[in-house]
Protein backbone atom coordinates (compact mmCIF):
# COMPACT_ATOMS: atom_id res chain seq x y z
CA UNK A 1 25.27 74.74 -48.20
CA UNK A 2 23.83 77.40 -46.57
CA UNK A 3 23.83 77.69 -42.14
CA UNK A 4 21.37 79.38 -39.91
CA UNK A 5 23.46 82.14 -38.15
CA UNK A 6 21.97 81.57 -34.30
CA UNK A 7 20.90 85.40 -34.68
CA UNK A 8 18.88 85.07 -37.79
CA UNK A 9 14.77 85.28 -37.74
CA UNK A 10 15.13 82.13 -39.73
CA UNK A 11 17.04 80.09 -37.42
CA UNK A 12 14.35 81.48 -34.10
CA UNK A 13 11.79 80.27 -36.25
CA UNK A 14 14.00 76.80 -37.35
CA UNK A 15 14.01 76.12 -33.31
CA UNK A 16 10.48 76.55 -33.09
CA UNK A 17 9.85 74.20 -35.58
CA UNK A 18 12.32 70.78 -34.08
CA UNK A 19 10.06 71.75 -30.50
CA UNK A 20 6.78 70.95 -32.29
CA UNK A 21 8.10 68.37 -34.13
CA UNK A 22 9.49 66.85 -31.33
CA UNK A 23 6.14 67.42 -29.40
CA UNK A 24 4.32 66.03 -31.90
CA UNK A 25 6.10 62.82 -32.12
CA UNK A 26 6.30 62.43 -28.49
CA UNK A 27 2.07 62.79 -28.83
CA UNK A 28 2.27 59.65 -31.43
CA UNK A 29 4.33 57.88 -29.84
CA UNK A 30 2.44 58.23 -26.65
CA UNK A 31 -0.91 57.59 -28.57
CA UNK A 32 0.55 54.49 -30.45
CA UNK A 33 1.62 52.90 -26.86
CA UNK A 34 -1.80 53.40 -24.84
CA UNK A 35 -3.66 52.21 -28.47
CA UNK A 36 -1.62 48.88 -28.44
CA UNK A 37 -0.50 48.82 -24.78
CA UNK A 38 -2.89 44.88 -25.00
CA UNK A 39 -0.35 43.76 -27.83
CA UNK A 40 2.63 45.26 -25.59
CA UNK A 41 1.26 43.46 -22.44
CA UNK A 42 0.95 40.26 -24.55
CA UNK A 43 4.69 40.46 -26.13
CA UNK A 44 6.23 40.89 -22.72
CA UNK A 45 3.96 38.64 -21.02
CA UNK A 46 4.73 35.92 -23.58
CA UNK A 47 8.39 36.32 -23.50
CA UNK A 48 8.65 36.13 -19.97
CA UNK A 49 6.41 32.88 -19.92
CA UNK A 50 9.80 31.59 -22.44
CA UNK A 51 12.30 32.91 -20.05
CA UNK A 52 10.62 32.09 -16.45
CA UNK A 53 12.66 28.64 -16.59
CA UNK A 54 16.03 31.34 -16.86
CA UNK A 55 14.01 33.60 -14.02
CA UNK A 56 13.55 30.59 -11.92
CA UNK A 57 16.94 29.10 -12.42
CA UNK A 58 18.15 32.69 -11.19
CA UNK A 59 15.96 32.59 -8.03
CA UNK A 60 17.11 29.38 -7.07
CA UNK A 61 21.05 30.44 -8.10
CA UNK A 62 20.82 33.13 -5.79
CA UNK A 63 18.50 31.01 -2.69
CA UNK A 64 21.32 28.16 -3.34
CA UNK A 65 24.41 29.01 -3.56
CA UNK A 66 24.79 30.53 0.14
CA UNK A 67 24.13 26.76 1.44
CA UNK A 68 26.49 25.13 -1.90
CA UNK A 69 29.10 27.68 -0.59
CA UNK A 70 29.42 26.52 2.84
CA UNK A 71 29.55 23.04 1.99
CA UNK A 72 32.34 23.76 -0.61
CA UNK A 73 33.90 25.70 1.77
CA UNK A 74 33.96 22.90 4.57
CA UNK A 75 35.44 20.22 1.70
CA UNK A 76 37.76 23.16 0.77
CA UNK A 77 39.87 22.53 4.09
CA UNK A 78 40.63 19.14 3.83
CA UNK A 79 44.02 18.51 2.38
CA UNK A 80 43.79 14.77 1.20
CA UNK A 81 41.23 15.81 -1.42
CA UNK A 82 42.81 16.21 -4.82
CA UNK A 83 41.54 19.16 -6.98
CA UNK A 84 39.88 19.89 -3.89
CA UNK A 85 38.32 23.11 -5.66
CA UNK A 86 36.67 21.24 -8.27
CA UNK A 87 35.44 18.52 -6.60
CA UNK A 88 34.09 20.94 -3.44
CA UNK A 89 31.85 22.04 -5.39
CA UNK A 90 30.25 19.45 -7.19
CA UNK A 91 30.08 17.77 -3.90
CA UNK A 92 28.06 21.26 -2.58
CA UNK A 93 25.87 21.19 -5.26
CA UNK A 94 25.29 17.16 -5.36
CA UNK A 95 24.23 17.47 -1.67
CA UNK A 96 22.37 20.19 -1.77
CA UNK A 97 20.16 19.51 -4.40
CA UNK A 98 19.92 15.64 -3.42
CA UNK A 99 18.78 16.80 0.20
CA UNK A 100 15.96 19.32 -1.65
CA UNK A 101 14.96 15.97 -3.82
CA UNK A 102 14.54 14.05 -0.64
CA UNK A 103 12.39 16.99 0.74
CA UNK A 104 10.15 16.95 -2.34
CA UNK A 105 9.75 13.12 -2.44
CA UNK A 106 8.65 13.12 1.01
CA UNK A 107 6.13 15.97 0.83
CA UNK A 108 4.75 14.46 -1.74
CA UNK A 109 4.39 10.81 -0.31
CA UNK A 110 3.38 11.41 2.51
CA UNK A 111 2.45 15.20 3.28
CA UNK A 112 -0.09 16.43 0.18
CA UNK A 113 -2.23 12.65 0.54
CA UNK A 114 -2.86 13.15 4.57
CA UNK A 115 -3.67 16.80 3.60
CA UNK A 116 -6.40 15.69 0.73
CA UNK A 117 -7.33 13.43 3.74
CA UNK A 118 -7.77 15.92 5.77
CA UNK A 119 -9.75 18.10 3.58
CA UNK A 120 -12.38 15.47 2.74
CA UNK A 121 -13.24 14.32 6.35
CA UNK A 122 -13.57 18.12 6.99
CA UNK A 123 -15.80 18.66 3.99
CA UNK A 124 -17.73 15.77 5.27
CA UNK A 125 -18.00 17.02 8.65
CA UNK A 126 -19.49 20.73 8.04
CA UNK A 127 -23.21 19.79 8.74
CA UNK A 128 -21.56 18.39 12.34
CA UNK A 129 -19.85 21.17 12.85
CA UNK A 130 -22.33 23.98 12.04
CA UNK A 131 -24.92 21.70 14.15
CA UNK A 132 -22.24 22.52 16.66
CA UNK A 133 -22.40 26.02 16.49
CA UNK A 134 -26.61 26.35 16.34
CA UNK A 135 -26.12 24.43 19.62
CA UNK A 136 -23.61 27.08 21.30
CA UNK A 137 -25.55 30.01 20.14
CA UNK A 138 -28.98 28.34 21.24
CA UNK A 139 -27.78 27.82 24.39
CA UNK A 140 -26.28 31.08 25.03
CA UNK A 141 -29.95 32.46 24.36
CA UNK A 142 -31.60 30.28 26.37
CA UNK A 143 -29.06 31.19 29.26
CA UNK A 144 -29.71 34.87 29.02
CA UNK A 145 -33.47 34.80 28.16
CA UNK A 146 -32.52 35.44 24.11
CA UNK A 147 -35.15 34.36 21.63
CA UNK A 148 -33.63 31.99 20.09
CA UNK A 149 -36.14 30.95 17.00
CA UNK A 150 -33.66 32.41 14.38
CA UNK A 151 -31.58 29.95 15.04
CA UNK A 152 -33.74 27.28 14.10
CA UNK A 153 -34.93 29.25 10.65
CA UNK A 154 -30.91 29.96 9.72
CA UNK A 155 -30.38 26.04 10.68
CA UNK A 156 -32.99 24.40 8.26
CA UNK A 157 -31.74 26.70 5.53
CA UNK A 158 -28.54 26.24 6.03
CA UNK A 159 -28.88 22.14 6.28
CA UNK A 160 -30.90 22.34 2.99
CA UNK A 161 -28.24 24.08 1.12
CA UNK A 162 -25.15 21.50 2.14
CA UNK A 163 -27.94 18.33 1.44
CA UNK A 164 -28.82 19.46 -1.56
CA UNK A 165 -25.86 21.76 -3.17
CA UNK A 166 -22.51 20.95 -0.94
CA UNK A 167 -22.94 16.78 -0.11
CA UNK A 168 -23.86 15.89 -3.26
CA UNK A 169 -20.97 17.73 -5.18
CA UNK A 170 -18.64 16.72 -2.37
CA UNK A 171 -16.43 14.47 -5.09
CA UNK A 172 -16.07 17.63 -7.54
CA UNK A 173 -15.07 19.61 -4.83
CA UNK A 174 -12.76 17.07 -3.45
CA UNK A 175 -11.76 16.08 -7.57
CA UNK A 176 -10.76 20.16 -8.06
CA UNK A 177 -8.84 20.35 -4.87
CA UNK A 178 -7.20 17.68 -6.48
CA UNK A 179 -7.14 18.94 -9.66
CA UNK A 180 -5.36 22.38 -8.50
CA UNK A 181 -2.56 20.28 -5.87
CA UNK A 182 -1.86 18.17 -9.68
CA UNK A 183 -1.44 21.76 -11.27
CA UNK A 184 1.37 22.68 -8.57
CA UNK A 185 2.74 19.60 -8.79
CA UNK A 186 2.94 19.52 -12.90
CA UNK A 187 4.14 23.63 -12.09
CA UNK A 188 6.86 21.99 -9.81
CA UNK A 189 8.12 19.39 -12.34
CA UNK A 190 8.32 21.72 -15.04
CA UNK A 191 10.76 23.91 -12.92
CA UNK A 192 13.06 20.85 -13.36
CA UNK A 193 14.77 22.21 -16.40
CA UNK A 194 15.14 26.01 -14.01
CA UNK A 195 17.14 23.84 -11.32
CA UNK A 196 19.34 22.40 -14.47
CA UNK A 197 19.99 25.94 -14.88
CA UNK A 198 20.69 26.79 -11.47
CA UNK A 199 22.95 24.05 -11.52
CA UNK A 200 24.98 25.72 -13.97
CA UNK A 201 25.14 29.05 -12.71
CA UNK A 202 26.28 28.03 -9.45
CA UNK A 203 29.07 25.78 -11.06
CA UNK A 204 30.49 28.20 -13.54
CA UNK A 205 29.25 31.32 -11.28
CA UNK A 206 32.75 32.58 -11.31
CA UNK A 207 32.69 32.79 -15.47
CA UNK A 208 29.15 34.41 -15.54
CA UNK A 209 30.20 37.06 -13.06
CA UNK A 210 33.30 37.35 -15.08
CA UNK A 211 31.77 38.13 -17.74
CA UNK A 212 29.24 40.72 -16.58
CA UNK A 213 32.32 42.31 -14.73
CA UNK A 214 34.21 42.85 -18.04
CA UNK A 215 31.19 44.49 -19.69
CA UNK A 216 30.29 46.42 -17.16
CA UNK A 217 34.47 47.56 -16.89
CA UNK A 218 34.25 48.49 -20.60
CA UNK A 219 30.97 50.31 -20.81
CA UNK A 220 30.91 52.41 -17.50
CA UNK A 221 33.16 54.67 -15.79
CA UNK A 222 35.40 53.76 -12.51
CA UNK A 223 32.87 55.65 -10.20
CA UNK A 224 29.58 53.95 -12.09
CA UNK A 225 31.05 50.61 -12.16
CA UNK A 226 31.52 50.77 -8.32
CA UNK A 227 28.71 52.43 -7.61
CA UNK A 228 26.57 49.47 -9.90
CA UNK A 229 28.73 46.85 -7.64
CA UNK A 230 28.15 47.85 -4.17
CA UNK A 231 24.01 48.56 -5.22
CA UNK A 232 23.94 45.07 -6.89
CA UNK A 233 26.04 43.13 -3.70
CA UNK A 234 23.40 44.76 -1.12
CA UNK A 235 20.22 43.40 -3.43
CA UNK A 236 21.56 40.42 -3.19
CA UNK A 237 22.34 40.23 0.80
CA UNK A 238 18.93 42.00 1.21
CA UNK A 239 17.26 39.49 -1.00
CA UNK A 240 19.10 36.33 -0.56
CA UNK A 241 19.73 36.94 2.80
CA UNK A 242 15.91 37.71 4.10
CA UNK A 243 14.26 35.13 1.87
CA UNK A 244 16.38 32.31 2.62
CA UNK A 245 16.15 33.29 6.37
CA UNK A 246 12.51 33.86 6.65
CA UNK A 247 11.80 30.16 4.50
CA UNK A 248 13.98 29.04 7.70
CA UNK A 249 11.59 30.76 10.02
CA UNK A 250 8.49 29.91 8.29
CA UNK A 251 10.16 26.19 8.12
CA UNK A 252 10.45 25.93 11.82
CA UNK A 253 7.19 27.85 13.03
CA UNK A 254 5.23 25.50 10.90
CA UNK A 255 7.01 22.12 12.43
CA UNK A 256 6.92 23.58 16.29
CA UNK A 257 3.34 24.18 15.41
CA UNK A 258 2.30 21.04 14.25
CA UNK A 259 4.07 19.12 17.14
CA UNK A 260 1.99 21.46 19.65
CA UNK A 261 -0.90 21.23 18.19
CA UNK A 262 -0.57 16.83 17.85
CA UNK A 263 0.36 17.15 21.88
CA UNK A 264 -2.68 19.55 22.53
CA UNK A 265 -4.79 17.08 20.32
CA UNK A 266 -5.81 20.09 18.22
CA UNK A 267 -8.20 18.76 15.35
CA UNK A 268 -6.73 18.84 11.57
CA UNK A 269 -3.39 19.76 12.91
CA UNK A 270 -1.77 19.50 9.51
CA UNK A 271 -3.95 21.47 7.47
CA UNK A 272 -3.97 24.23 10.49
CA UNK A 273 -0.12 23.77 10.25
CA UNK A 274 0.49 24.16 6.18
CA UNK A 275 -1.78 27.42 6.95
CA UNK A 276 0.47 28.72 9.65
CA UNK A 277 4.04 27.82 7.84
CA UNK A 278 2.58 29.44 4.85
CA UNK A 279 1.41 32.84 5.50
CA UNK A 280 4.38 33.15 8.27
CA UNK A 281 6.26 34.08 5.50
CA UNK A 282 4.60 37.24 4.80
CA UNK A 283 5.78 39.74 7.75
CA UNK A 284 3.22 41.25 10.17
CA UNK A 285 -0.14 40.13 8.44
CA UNK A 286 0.97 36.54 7.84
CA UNK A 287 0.52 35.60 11.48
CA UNK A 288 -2.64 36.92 11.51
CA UNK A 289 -3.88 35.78 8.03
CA UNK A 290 -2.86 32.26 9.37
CA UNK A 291 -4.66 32.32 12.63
CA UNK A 292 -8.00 33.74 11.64
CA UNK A 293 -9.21 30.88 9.56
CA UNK A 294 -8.05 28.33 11.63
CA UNK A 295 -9.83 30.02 14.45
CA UNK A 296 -12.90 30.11 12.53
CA UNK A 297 -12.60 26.43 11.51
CA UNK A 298 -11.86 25.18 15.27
CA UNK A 299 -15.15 27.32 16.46
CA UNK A 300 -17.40 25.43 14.05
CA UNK A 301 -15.73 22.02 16.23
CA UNK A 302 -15.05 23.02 19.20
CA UNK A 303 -14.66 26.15 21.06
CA UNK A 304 -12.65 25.29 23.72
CA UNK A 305 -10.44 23.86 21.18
CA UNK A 306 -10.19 27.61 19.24
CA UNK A 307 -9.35 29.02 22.47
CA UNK A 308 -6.39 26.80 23.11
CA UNK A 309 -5.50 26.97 19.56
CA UNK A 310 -5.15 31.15 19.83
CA UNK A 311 -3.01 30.60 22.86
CA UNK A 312 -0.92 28.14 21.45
CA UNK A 313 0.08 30.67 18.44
CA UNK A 314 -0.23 33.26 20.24
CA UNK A 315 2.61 32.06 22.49
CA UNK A 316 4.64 30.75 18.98
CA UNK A 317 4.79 34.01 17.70
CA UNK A 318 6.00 36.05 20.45
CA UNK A 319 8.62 33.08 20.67
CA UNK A 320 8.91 34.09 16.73
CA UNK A 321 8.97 37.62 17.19
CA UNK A 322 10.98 38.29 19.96
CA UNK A 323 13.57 34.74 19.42
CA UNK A 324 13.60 32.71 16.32
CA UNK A 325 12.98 35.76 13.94
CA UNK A 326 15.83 38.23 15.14
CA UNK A 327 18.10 35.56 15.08
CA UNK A 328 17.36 34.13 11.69
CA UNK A 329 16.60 37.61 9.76
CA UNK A 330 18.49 39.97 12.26
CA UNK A 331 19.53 43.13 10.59
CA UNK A 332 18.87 42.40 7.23
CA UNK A 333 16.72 44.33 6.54
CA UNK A 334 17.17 47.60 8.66
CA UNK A 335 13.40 49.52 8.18
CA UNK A 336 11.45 51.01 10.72
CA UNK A 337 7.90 48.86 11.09
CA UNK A 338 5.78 51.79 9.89
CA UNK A 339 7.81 51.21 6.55
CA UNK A 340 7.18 47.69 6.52
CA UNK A 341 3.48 48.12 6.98
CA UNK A 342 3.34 50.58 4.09
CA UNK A 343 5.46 48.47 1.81
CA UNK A 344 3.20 45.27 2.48
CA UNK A 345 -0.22 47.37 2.01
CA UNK A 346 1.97 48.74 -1.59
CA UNK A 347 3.00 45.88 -2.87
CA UNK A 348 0.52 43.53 -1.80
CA UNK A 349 -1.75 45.85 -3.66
CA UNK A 350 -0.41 45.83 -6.69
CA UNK A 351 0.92 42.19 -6.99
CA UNK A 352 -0.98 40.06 -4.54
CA UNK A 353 0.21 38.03 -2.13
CA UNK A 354 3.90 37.63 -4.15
CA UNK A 355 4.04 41.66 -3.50
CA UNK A 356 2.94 41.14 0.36
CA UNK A 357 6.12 38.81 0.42
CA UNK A 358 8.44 40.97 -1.93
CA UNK A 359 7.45 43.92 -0.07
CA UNK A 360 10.04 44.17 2.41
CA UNK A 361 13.27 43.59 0.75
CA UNK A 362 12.10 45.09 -2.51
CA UNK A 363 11.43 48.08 -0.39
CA UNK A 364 14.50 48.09 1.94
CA UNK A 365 16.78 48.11 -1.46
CA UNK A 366 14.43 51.46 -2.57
CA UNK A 367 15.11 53.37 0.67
CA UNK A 368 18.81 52.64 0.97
CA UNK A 369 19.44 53.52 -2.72
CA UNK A 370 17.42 56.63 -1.86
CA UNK A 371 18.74 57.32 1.25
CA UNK A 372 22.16 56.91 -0.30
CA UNK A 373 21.02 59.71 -3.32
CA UNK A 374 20.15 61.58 -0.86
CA UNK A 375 23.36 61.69 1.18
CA UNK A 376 25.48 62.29 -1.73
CA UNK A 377 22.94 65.37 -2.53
CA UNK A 378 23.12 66.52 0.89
CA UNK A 379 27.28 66.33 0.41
CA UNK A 380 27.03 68.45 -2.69
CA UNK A 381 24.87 70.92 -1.34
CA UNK A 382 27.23 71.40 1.46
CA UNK A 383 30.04 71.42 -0.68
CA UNK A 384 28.43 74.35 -2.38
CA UNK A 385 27.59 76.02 0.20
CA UNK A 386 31.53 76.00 1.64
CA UNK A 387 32.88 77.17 -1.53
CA UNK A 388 30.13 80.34 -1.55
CA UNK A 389 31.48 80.85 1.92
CA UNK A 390 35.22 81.00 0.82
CA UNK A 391 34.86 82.99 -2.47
CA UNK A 392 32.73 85.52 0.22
CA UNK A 393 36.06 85.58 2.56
CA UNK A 394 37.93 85.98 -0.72
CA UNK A 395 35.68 89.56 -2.06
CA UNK A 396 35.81 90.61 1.84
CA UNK A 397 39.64 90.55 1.89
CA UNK A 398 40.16 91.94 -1.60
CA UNK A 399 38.02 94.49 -0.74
């Protein structure tokens, strides 16, 4: 068999040839994924509608097993239990997931029916309340000398549309709220078979982790497989850590507000509530994305009542800000706010309002791990930079 000699003509010309076949498989390649990328979307889209019960039973591994670990760890130190170790942590996870049982049973009872409630006498009540509002504006014209016949011409076409498009389709409206709470509530019962899983990572967590340990051992060097370790243990903190705390926080601001909003009589304190709870999760904008609509909803009623109500959260979320949050969340997450800001306007842009709540600790882990690349580039550049220096001293003395 006959070898190119590197100085031949024919072995210039061999190289030339592997570069444009190599570019011209790279351009079909390319061409092939953009021409199918519908049938790609659709394979990965399918198989991660058949493994979102394993995604889900991850999510609530992770959220879980802080709260299972404490309890095991509390059954852990008393000495008359036998096979203490064992039996701590069945009695972690029994107690855990009984009290999150509880929880759903008694939204369910008693929390989405007064909300339906609540969203039908409201629906009911919108000719009332924009009558309300004609009145206010009327007589703030009259007051300062306004003309004020634009009211009455917005008012009689408004009133036709809601008596003869929005009151009589009141029951479909009220049938698809309905129909959408069912959907999350069929969506929460098939996530039954993801806590099943959860159950059994958290029990045998130790023989999972094993075993991801051992491949990672036998497939990666000593520096990789430490490096791989420390980056996956701060995800997790990061992750677990602000989730679990800001679900706390979210938790709380939505109870405090409800009770001050009952005491202040506040009208359709529970929906006004769910609203705040809700979008308190998502940092900065949620406080805002909260308050805005229930404004608007407490101006068509009352105005008085919308001023109170933006003092009242006004007050919970400096008490949120400045309190509750930094000693929930803390230092978990350890970004300036303009980062924050730009993650949540990032993320939230390309995934919605899961991205606005993903933002921050999906973001955090990207700057450490590139502040940490950095760091070690910054070493090695310096490192460089030494040894030029010494070989320099070297020439200068041998000289």
């Amino acid at each position: 068999m006959k070898f190119y000699n590197k100085r031949s003509r024919d072995y210039n010309y061999f190289k030339i040839f592997l570069a444009v076949f190599a570019a011209i498989a790279c351009s079909i390649f390319v061409y092939f994924m953009f021409s199918k990328i519908s049938y790609i979307t659709a394979f990965f889209s399918k198989l991660f509608k058949i493994l979102s019960p394993v995604i889900i039973g991850l999510i609530f591994a992770g959220l879980l097993n802080p709260i299972v670990s404490k309890i095991e760890n509390y059954f852990n130190k008393k000495e008359k239990i036998k096979n203490k170790k064992k039996l701590s942590r069945i009695l972690g996870i029994v107690i855990t997931y009984v009290v999150l049982l509880v929880l759903f049973v008694i939204l369910i009872r008693f929390f989405i029916p007064n909300v339906l409630d609540s969203i039908n006498l409201m629906v009911q009540n919108i000719p009332k309340y924009l009558e309300n509002i004609f009145n206010f504006i009327k007589t703030v014209c009259e007051k300062y000398n306004i003309s004020s016949s634009f009211v009455d011409t917005y008012r009689s076409d408004i009133n036709n549309i809601i008596k003869n498009s929005v009151v009589p389709n009141i029951d479909i409206i009220i049938n698809n709220l309905a129909t959408g709470i069912t959907n999350v509530i069929k969506l929460i019962t098939n996530t039954i078979i993801s806590i099943i899983i959860s159950i059994y990572l958290i029990y045998d967590k130790e023989v999972f982790l094993g075993g991801i340990d051992r491949v990672l051992k036998a497939y990666c060097s000593k520096k990789v497989y430490d490096e791989i370790v420390d980056i996956s243990k701060y995800i997790y903190k990061v992750f677990g850590g602000f989730l679990v705390a800001k679900l706390i926080d979210s938790l709380i601001i939505g109870v405090l507000t409800f009770i001050v909003l009952s005491i202040f009589n506040i009208p359709y304190a529970l929906i006004i509530s769910l609203i705040v709870g809700v979008t308190n999760i998502i940092p900065y904008f949620g406080p805002f994305i909260g308050a805005i609509p229930s404004i608007v909803l407490l101006l068509m009623i009352s105005p008085t009542k919308a001023i109170e109500f933006g003092v009242i959260i006004l007050v919970i979320q400096q008490f949120d800000g400045n309190i509750l949050g930094p000693k929930l969340i803390g230092n978990k997450i350890g970004i300036k706010s303009f980062w924050v800001l730009f993650a949540i306007l990032l993320f939230g842009g390309l995934w919605g309002l899961a991205g606005m709540i993903l933002a921050v600790p999906l973001f955090a882990c990207i700057y450490e791990l590139s502040k940490n690349l950095l760091q070690k580039k910054e070493e090695k550049n310096n490192k460089k930079q030494e040894l030029e220096k010494l070989n320099n001293q070297k020439k200068k003395l041998v000289v």
